[in-house]
C-alpha atoms as a PDB file:
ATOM      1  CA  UNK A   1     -19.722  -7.022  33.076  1.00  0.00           C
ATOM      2  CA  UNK A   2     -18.830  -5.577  29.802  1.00  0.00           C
ATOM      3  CA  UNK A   3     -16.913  -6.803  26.972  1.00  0.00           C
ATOM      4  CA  UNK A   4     -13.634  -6.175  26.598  1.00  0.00           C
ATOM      5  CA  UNK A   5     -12.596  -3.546  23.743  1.00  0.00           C
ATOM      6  CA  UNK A   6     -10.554  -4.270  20.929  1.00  0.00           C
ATOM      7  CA  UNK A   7      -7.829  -1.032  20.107  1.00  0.00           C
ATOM      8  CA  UNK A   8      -8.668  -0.141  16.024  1.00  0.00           C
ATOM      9  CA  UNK A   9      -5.429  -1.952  13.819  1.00  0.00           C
ATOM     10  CA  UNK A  10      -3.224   1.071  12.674  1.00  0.00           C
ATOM     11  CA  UNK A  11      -1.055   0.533   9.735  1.00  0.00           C
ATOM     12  CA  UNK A  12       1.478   3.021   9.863  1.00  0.00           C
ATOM     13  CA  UNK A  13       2.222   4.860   6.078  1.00  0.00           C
ATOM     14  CA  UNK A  14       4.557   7.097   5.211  1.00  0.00           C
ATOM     15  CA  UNK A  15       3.519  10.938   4.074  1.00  0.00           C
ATOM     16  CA  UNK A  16       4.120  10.970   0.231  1.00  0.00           C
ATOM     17  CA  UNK A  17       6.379  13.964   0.837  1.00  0.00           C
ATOM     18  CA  UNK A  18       8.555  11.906   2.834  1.00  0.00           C
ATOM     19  CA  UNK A  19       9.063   9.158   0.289  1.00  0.00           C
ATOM     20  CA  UNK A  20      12.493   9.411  -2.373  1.00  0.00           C
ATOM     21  CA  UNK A  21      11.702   8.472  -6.005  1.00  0.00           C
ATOM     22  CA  UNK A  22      14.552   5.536  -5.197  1.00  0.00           C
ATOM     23  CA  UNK A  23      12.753   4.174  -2.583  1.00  0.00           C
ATOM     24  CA  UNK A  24       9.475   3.662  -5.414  1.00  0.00           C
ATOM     25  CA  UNK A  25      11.909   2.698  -7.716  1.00  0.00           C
ATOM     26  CA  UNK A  26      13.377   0.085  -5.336  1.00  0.00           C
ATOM     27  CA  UNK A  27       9.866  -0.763  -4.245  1.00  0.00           C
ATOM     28  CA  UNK A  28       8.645  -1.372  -8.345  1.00  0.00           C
ATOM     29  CA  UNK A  29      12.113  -3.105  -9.212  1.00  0.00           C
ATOM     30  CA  UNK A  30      10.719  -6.615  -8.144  1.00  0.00           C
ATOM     31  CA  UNK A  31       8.451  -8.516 -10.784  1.00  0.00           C
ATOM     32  CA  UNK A  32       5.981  -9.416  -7.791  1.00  0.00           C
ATOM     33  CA  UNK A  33       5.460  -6.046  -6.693  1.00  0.00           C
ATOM     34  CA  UNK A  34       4.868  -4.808  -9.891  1.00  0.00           C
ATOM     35  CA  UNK A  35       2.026  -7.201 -10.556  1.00  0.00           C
ATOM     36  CA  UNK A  36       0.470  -5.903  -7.627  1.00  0.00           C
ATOM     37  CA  UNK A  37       0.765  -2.713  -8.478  1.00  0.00           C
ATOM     38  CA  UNK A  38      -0.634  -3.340 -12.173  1.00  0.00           C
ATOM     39  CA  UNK A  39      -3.649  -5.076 -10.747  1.00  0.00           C
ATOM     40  CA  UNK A  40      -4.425  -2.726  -8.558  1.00  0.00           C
ATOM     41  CA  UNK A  41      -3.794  -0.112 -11.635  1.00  0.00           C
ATOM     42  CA  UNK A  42      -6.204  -1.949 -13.704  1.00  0.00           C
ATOM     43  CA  UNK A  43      -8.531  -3.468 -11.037  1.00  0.00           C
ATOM     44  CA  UNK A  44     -10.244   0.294 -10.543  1.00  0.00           C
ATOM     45  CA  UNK A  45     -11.323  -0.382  -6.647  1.00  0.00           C
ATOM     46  CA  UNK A  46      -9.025  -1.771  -3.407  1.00  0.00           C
ATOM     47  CA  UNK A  47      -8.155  -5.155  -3.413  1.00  0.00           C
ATOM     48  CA  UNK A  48      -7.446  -7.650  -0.236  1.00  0.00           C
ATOM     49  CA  UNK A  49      -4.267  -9.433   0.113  1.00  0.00           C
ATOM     50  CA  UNK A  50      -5.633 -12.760  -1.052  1.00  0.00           C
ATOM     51  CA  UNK A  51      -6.360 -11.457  -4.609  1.00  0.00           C
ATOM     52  CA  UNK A  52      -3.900 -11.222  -5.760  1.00  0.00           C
ATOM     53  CA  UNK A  53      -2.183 -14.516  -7.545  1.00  0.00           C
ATOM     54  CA  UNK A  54       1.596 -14.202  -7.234  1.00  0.00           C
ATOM     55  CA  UNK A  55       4.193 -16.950  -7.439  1.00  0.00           C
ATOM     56  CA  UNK A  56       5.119 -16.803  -3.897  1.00  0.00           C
ATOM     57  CA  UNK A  57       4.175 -17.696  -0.409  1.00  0.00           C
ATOM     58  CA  UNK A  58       1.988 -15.852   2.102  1.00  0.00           C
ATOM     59  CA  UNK A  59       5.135 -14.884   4.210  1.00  0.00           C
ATOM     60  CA  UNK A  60       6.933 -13.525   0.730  1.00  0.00           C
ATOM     61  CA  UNK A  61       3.590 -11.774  -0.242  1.00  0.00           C
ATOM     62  CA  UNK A  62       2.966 -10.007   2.948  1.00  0.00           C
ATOM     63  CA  UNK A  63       6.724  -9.065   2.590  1.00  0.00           C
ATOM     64  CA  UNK A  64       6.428  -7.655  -0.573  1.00  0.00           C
ATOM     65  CA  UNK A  65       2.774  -5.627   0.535  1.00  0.00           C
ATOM     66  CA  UNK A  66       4.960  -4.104   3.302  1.00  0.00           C
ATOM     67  CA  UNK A  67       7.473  -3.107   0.879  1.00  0.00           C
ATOM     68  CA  UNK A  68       4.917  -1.580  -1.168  1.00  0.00           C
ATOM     69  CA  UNK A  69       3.447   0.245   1.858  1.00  0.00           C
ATOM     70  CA  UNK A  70       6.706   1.656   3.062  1.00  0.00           C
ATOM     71  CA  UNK A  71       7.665   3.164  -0.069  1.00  0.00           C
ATOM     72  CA  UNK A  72       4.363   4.605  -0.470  1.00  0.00           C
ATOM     73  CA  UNK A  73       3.274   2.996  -3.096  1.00  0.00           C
ATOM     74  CA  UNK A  74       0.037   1.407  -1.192  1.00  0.00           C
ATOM     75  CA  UNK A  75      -2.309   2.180   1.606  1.00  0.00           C
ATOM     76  CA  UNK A  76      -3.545  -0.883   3.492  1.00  0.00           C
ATOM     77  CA  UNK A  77      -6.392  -0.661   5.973  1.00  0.00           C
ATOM     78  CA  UNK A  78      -8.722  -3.267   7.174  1.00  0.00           C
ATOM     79  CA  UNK A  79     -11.868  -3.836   6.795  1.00  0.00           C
ATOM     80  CA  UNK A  80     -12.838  -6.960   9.462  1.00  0.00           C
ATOM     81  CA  UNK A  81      -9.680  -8.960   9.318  1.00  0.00           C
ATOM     82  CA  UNK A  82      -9.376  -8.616   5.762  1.00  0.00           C
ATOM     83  CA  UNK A  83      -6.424  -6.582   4.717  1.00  0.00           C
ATOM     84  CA  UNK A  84      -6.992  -4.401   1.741  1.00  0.00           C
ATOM     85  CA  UNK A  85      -5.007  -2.201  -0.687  1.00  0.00           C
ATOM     86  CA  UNK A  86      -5.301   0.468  -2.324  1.00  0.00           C
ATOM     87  CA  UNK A  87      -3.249   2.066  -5.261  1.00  0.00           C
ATOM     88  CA  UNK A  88      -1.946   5.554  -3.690  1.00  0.00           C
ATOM     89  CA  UNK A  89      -1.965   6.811  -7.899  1.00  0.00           C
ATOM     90  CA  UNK A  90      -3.303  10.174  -7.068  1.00  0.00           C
ATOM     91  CA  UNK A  91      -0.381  11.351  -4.159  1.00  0.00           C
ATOM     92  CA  UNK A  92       2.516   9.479  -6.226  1.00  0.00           C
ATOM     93  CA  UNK A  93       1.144  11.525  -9.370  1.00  0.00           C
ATOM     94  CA  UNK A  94       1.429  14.755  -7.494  1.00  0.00           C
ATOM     95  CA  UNK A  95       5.177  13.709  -6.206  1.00  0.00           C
ATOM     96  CA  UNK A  96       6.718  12.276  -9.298  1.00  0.00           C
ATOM     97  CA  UNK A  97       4.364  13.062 -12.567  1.00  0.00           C
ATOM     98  CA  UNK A  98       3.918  10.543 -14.513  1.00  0.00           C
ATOM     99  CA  UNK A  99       6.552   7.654 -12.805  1.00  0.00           C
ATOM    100  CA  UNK A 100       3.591   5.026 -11.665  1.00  0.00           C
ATOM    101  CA  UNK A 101       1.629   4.975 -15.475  1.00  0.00           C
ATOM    102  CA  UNK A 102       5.141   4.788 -17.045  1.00  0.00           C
ATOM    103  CA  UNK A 103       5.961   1.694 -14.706  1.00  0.00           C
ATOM    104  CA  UNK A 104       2.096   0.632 -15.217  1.00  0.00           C
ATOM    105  CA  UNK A 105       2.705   0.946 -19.202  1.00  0.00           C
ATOM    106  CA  UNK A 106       5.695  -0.756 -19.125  1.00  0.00           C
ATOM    107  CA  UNK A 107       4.681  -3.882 -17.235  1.00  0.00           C
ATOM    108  CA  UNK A 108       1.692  -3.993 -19.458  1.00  0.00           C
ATOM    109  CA  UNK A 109       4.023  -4.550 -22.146  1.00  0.00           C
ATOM    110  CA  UNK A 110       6.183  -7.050 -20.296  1.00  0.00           C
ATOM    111  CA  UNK A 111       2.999  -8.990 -19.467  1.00  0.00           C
ATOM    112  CA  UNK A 112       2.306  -9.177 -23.558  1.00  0.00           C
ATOM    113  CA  UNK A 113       5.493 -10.293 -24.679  1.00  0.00           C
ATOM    114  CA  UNK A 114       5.314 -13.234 -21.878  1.00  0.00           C
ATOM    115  CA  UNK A 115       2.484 -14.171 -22.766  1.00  0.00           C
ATOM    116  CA  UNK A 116       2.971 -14.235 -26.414  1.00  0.00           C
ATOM    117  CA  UNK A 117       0.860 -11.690 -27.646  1.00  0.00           C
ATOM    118  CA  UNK A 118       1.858  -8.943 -30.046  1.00  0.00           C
ATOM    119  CA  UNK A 119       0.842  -5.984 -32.017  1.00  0.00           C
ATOM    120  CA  UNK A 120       0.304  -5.700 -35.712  1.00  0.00           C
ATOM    121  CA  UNK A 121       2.898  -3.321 -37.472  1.00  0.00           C
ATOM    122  CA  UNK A 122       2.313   0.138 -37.388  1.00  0.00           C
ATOM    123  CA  UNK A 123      -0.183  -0.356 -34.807  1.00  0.00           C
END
């Protein structure tokens, strides 16, 4: 008798064509999701779920990785029954130049001031 197979997991994404700049900017509005989306900016290689280290539960966080993946901002795939992400930077810079760094940059800058650090003058 053989063993039973196992059908592949299939995350469904969007095509970047088919995503609106309002649904990214929806997507990026929350302070969670734009953590994720700065570590993955930063982290240079696909993350899993469980990286990252956000203020909220595991139902909240998968919540706000769907989000992500919906507006196109991610592409999740699986490697075992780990969940990883990846930063779709390339596709989104094609579709709206420039958008992701400037919401990158600007949570950069958000993460400085809350955390107290600041830049000389004229710097």
């Amino acid at each position: 008798m053989g063993r039973a197979r196992v059908a592949a997991r299939v995350i469904v994404h969007p095509g970047v064509e088919d995503v609106s700049v309002q649904q990214v900017l929806e997507a990026l509005a929350d302070p969670a999701r734009r953590t994720v989306v700065r570590t993955l900016a930063h982290s240079g290689a696909d993350l899993s779920c469980g990286s990252f280290d956000l203020p909220v539960g595991r139902s909240t966080s998968s919540h706000h990785f769907s989000v992500l993946r919906q507006a196109g901002v991610l592409r999740q795939y699986y490697v075992g029954t780990t969940k990883m992400n990846a930063l779709r930077a390339e596709e989104l810079e094609r579709r709206f130049p420039g958008l992701l760094s400037a919401v990158v940059a600007a949570a950069d800058a958000e993460a400085r001031r809350a955390s107290g650090a600041t830049r000389a003058p004229g710097a």
